[in-house]
C-alpha atoms as a PDB file:
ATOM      1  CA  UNK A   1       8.272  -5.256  -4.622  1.00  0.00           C
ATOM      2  CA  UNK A   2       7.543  -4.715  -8.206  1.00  0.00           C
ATOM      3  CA  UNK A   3       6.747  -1.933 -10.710  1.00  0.00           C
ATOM      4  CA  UNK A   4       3.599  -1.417 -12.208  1.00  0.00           C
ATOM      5  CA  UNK A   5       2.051   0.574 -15.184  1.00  0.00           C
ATOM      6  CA  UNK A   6      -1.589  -1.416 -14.431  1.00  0.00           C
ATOM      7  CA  UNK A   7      -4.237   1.097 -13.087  1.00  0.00           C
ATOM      8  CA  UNK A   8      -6.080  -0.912 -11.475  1.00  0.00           C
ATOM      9  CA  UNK A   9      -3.629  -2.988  -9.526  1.00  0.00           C
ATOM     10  CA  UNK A  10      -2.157   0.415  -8.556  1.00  0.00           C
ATOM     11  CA  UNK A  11      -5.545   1.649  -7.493  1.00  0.00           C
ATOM     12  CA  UNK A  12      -6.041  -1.581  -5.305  1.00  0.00           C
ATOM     13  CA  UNK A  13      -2.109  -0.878  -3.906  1.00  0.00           C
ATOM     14  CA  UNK A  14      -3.387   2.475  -2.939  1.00  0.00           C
ATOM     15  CA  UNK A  15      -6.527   1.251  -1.550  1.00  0.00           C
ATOM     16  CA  UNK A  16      -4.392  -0.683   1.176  1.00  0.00           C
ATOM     17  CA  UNK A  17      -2.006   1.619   1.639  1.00  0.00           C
ATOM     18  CA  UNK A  18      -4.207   4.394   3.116  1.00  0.00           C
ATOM     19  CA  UNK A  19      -6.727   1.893   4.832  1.00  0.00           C
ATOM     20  CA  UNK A  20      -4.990  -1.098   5.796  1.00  0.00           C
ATOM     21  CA  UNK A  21      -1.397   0.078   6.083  1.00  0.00           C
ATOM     22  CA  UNK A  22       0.824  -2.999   4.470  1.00  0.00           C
ATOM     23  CA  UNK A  23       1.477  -1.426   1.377  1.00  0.00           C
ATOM     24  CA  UNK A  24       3.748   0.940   0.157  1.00  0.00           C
ATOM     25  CA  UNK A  25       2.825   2.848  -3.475  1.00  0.00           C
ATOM     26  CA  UNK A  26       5.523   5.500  -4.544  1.00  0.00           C
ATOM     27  CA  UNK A  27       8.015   6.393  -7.700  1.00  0.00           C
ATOM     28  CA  UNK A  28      10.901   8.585  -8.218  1.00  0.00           C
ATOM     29  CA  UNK A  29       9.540  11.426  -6.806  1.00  0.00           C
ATOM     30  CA  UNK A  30       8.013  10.129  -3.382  1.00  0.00           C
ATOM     31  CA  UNK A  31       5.114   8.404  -2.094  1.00  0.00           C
ATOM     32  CA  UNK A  32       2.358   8.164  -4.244  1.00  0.00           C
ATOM     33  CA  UNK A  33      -1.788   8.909  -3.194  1.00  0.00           C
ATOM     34  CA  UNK A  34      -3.303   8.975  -6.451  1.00  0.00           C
ATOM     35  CA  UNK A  35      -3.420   7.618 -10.185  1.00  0.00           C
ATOM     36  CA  UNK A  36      -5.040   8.080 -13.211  1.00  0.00           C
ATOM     37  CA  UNK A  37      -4.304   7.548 -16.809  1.00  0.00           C
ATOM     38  CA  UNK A  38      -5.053  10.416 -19.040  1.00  0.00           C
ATOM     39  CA  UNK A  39      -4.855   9.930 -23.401  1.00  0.00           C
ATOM     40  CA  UNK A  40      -2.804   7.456 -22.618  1.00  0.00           C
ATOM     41  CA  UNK A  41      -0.090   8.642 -19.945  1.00  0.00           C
ATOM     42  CA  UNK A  42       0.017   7.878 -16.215  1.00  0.00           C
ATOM     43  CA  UNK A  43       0.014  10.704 -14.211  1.00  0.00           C
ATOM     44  CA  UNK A  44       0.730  10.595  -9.814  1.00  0.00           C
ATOM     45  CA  UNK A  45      -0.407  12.544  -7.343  1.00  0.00           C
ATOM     46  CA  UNK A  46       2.781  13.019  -4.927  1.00  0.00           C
ATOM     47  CA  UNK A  47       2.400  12.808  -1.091  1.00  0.00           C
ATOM     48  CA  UNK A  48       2.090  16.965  -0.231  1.00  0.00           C
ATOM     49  CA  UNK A  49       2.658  18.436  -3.870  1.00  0.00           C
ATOM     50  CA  UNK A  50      -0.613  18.399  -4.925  1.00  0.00           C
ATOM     51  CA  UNK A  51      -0.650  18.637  -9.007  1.00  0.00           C
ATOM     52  CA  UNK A  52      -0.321  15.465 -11.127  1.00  0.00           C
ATOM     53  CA  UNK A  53       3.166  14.316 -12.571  1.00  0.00           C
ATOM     54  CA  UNK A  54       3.622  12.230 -15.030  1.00  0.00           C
ATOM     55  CA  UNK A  55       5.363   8.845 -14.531  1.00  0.00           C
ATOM     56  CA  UNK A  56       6.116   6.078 -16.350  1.00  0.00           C
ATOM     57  CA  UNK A  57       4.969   3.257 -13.806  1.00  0.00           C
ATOM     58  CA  UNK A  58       5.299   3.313 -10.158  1.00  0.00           C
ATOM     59  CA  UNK A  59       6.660   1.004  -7.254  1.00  0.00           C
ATOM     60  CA  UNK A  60       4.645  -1.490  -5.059  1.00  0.00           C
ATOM     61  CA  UNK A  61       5.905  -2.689  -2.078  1.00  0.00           C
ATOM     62  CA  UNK A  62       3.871  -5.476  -0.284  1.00  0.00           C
ATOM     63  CA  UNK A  63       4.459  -6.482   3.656  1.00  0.00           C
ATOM     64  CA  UNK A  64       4.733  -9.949   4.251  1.00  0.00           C
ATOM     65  CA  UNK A  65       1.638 -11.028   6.282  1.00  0.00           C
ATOM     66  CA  UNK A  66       2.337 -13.850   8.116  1.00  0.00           C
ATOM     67  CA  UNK A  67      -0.358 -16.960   8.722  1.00  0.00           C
ATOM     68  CA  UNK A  68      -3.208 -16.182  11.163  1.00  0.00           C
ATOM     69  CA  UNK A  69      -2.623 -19.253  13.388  1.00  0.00           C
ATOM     70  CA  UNK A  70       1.197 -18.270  14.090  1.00  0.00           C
ATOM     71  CA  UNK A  71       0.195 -14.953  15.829  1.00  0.00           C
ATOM     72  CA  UNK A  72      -0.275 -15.960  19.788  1.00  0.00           C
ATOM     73  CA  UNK A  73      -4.259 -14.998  20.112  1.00  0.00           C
ATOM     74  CA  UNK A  74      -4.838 -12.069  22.419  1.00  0.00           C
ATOM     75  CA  UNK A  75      -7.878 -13.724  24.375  1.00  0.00           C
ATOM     76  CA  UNK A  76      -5.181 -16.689  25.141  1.00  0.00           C
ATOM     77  CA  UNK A  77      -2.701 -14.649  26.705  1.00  0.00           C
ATOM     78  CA  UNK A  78      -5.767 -12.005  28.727  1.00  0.00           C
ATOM     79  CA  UNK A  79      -6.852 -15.720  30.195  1.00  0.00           C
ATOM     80  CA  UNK A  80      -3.625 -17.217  31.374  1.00  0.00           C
ATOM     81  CA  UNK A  81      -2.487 -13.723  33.297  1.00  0.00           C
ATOM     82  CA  UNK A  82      -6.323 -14.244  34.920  1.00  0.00           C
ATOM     83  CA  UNK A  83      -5.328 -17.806  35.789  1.00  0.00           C
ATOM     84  CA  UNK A  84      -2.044 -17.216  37.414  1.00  0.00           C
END
């Protein structure tokens, strides 16, 4: 979790927010699904309010992804209920 005024780390947030689903981007007002910086102000575009607010940086919340090799593999598990 941490707050951000960088455009392109926010950007990259919202990238895996709507594609990959780990990430959370929102401020004050609600989740956020846009960003641009305009003469020098950020400015958000709210989840279903559709103008651009201004905001003074906005909150990034990461999922903890755990290690590939801790997740049980799903071809493991189809070939041991085949076995038994």
């Amino acid at each position: 979790m941490q707050w951000s005024t960088d455009i392109r780390q926010i950007k990259a947030a919202l990238w895996d927010q709507a594609f990959i689903g780990r990430t959370w981007v929102s401020c004050p007002m609600g989740r956020v699904v846009g960003i641009r910086r305009r003469k020098g102000q950020l400015f958000a575009m709210v989840y279903g309010w559709g103008r651009w607010y201004p905001v003074e940086h906005v909150l990034i919340v990461a999922a903890r992804t755990e290690p590939a090799l801790s997740r049980p593999s799903p071809l493991r598990s189809r070939s041991e209920e085949q076995i038994s």
